[in-house]
Protein backbone atom coordinates (compact mmCIF):
# COMPACT_ATOMS: atom_id res chain seq x y z
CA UNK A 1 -61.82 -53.09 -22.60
CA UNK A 2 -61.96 -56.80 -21.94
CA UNK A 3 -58.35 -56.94 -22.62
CA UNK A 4 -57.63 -54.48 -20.06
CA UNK A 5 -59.93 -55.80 -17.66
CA UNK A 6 -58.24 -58.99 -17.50
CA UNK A 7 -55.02 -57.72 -17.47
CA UNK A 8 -55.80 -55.32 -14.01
CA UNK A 9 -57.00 -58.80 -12.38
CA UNK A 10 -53.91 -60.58 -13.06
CA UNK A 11 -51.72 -57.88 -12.37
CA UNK A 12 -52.24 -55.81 -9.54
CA UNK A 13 -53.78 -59.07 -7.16
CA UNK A 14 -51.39 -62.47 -7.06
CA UNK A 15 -53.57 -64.90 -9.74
CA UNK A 16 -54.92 -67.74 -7.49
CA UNK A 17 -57.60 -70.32 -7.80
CA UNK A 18 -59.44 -71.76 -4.74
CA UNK A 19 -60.57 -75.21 -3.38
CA UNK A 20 -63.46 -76.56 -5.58
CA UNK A 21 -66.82 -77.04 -3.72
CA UNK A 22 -64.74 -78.45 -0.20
CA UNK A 23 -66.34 -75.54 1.94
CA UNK A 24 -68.38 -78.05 3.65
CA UNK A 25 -65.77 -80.73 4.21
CA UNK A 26 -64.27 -78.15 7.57
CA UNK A 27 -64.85 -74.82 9.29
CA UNK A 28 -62.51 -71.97 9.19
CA UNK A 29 -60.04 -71.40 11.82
CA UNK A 30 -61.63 -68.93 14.58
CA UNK A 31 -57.53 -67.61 15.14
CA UNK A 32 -57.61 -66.63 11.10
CA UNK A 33 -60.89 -64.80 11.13
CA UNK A 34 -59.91 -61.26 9.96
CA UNK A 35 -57.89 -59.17 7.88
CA UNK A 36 -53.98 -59.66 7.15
CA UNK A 37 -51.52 -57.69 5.09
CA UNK A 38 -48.21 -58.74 4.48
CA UNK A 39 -45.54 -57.44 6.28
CA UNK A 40 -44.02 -55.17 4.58
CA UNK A 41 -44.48 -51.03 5.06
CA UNK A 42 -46.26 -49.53 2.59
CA UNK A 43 -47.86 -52.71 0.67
CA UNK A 44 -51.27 -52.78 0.72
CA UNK A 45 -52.08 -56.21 -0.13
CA UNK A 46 -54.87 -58.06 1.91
CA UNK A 47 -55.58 -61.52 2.65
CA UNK A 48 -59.63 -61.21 4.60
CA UNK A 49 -60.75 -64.68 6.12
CA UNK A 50 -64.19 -64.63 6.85
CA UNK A 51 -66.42 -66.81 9.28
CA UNK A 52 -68.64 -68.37 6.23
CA UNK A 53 -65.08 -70.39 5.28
CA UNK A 54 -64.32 -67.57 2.47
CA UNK A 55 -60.82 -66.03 1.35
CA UNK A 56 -60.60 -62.51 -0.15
CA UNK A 57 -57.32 -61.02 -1.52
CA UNK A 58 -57.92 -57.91 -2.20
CA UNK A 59 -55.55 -54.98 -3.25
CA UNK A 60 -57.46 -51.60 -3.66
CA UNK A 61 -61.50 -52.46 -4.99
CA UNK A 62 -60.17 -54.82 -6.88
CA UNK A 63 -60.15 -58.52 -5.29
CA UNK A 64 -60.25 -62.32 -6.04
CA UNK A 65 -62.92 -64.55 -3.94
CA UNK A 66 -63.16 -68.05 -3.32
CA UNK A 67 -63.20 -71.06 -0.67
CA UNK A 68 -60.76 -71.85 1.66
CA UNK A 69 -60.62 -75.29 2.56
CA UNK A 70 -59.56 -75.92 6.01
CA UNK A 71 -58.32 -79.58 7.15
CA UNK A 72 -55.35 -79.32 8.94
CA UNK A 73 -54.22 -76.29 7.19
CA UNK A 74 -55.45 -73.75 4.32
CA UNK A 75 -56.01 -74.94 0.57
CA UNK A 76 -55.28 -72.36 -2.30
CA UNK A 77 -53.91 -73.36 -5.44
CA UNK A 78 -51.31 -70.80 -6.04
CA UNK A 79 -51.67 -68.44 -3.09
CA UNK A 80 -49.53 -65.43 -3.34
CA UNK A 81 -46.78 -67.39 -5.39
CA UNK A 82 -47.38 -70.76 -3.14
CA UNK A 83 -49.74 -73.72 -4.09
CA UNK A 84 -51.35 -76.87 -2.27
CA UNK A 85 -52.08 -77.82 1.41
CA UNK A 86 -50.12 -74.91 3.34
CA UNK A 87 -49.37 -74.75 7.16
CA UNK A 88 -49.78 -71.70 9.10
CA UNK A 89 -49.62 -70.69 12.53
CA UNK A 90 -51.08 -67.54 14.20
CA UNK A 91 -49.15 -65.43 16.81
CA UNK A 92 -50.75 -62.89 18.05
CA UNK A 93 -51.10 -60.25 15.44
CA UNK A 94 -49.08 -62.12 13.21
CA UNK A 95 -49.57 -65.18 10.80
CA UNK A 96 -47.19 -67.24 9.31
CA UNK A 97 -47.61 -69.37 5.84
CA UNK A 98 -45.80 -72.15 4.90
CA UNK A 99 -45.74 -74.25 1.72
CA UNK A 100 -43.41 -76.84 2.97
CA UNK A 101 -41.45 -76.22 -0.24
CA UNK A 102 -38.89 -73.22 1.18
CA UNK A 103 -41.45 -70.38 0.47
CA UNK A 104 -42.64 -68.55 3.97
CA UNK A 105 -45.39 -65.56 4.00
CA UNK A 106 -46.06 -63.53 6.89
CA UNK A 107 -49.03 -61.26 7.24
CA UNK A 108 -49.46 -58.60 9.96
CA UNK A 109 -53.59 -58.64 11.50
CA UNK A 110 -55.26 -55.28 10.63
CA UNK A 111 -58.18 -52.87 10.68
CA UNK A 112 -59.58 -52.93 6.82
CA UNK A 113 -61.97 -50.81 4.96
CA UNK A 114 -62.40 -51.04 1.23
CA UNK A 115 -61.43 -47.80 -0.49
CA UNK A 116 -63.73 -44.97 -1.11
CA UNK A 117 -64.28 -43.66 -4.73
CA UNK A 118 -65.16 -40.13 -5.73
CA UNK A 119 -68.21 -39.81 -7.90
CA UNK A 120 -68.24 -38.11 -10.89
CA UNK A 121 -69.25 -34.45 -10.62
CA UNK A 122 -70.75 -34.74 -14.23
CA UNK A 123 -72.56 -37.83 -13.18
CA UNK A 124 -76.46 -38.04 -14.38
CA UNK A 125 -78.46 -40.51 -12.84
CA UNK A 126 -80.63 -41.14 -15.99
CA UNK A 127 -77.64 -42.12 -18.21
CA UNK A 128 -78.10 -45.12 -20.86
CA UNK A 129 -76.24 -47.47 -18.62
CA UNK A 130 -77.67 -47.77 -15.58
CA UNK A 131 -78.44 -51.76 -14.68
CA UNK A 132 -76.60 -55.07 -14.81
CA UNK A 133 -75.23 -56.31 -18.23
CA UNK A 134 -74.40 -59.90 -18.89
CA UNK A 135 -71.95 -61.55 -20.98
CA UNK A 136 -72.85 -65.27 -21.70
CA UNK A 137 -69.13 -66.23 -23.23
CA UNK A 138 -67.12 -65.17 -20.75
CA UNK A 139 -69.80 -65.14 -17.38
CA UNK A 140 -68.97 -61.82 -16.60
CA UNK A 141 -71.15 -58.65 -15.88
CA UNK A 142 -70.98 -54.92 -15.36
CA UNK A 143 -73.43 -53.44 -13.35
CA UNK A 144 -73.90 -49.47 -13.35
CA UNK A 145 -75.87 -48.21 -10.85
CA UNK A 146 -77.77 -44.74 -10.05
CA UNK A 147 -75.66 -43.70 -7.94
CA UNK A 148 -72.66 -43.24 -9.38
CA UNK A 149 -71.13 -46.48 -9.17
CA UNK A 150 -70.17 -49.50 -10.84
CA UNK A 151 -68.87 -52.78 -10.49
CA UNK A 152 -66.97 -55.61 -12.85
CA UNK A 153 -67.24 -59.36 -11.86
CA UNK A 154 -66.40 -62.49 -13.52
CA UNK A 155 -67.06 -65.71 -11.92
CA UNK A 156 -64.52 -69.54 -13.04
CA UNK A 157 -67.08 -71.98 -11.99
CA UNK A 158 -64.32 -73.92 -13.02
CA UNK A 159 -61.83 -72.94 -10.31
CA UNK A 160 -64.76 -71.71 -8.00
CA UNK A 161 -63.55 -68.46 -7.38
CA UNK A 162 -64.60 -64.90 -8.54
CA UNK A 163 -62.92 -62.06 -9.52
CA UNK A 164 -64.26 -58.40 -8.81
CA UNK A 165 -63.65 -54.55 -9.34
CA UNK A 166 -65.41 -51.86 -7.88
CA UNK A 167 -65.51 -48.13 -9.88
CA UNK A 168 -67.28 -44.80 -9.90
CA UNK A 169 -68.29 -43.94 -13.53
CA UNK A 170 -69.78 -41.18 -16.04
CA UNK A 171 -70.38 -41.27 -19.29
CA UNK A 172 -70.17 -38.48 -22.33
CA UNK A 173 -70.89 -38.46 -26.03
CA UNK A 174 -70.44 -42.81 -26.18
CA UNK A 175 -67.15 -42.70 -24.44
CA UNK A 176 -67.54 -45.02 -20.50
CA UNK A 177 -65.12 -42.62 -17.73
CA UNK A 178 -64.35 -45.16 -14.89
CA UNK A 179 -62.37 -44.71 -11.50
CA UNK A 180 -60.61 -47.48 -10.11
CA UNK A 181 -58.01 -48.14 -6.70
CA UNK A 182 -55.21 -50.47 -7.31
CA UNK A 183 -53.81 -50.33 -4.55
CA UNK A 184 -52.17 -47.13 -5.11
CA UNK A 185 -54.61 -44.38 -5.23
CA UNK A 186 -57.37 -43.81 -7.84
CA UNK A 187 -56.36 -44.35 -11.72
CA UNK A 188 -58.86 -43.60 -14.43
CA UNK A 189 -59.79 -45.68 -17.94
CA UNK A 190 -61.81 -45.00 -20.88
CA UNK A 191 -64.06 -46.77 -23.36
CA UNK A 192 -66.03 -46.69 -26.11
CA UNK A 193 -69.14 -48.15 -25.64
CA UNK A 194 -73.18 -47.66 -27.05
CA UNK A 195 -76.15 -49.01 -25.92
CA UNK A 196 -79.40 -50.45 -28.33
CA UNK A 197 -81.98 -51.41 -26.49
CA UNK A 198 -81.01 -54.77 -23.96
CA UNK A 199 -77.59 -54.94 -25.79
CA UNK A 200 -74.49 -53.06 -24.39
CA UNK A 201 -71.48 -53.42 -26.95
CA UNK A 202 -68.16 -52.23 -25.19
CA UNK A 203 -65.35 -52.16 -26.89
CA UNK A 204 -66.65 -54.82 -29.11
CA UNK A 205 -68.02 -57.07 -26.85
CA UNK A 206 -71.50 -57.61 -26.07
CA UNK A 207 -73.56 -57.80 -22.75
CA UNK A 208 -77.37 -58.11 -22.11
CA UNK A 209 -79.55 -56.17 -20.08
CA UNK A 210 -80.31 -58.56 -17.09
């Protein structure tokens, strides 16, 4: 499970790290504010700049997190393929990235809505799992909730930047059924997982009951 987990992140969303703790040192760009997707048909990549100075890539519900450091330009540390202080410059609907290297990106402003995921018709609300489980080693958490769904996140205090996936779930007879969007439609993935008393073992690794 962890294995896959980490593999998804680093897959199916360009591996970045953000700016560590320079928030405060500038505000974000009005112009910027907003979704983008790059500019190609049918990719559904997107990069959301919000007005608290925060930078989301997000492909599907599942998404990286972190600062963006404005001061001059935008600071990412490998963003989409390009690292460092980059230059950009917003045309209308369109924005352009530069890394000053020979490596351009060009996102297209949109409308964006995270995808909706289909609950379980098998669902029961009481099941086992239901709350947010902790893993000390590697600071990430699951949290299952009564509704039907579910959420990974793992935060690099390190690199100052999260990493996130939303589900829906169900479980049956100690195997974990959750729903995921990568980007290209829902996809399903199993585990085995049990539950004694404030300790949640999946897949072999252990979380506690927060």
């Amino acid at each position: 499970m962890k294995k896959f987990v980490l593999f998804l992140l680093i897959g199916v969303v360009s591996a970045f790290a953000f700016g560590c703790n320079k928030a405060d040192e500038s505000s974000v760009d009005k112009a910027l504010v907003g979704a983008w997707q790059i500019d190609d048909e049918g990719y559904s990549e997107y990069y959301i700049f919000t007005e608290d100075s925060k930078v989301r890539i997000a492909r599907g519900s599942v998404y990286f997190e972190g600062d963006a450091v404005f001061n001059g330009g935008v600071y990412a540390s490998n963003f989409y393929y390009m690292a460092g202080e980059l230059s950009y410059k917003v045309e209308g609907d369109k924005v352009t990235f530069d890394d000053g290297a020979g490596t351009v990106l060009v996102l297209k402003k949109v409308d964006y809505s995270a995808p909706e995921l289909k609950q379980y018709d098998d669902f029961k609300t009481d099941n086992s799992l239901v709350g947010t489980w902790f893993n000390e080693e590697y600071n990430d958490s699951y949290t299952f909730n009564s509704d039907g769904s579910a959420s990974y996140n793992v935060e690099s205090a390190e690199l100052s930047y999260s990493s996130h996936i939303d589900y829906t779930y169900t479980e049956k007879d100690g195997t974990l059924y959750l729903t995921y969007d990568a980007g290209e439609g829902s996809q399903e993935m199993t585990a085995e997982f049990s539950v004694n008393g404030d300790t949640l073992n999946l897949e072999g690794s252990e979380y506690t009951r927060q």
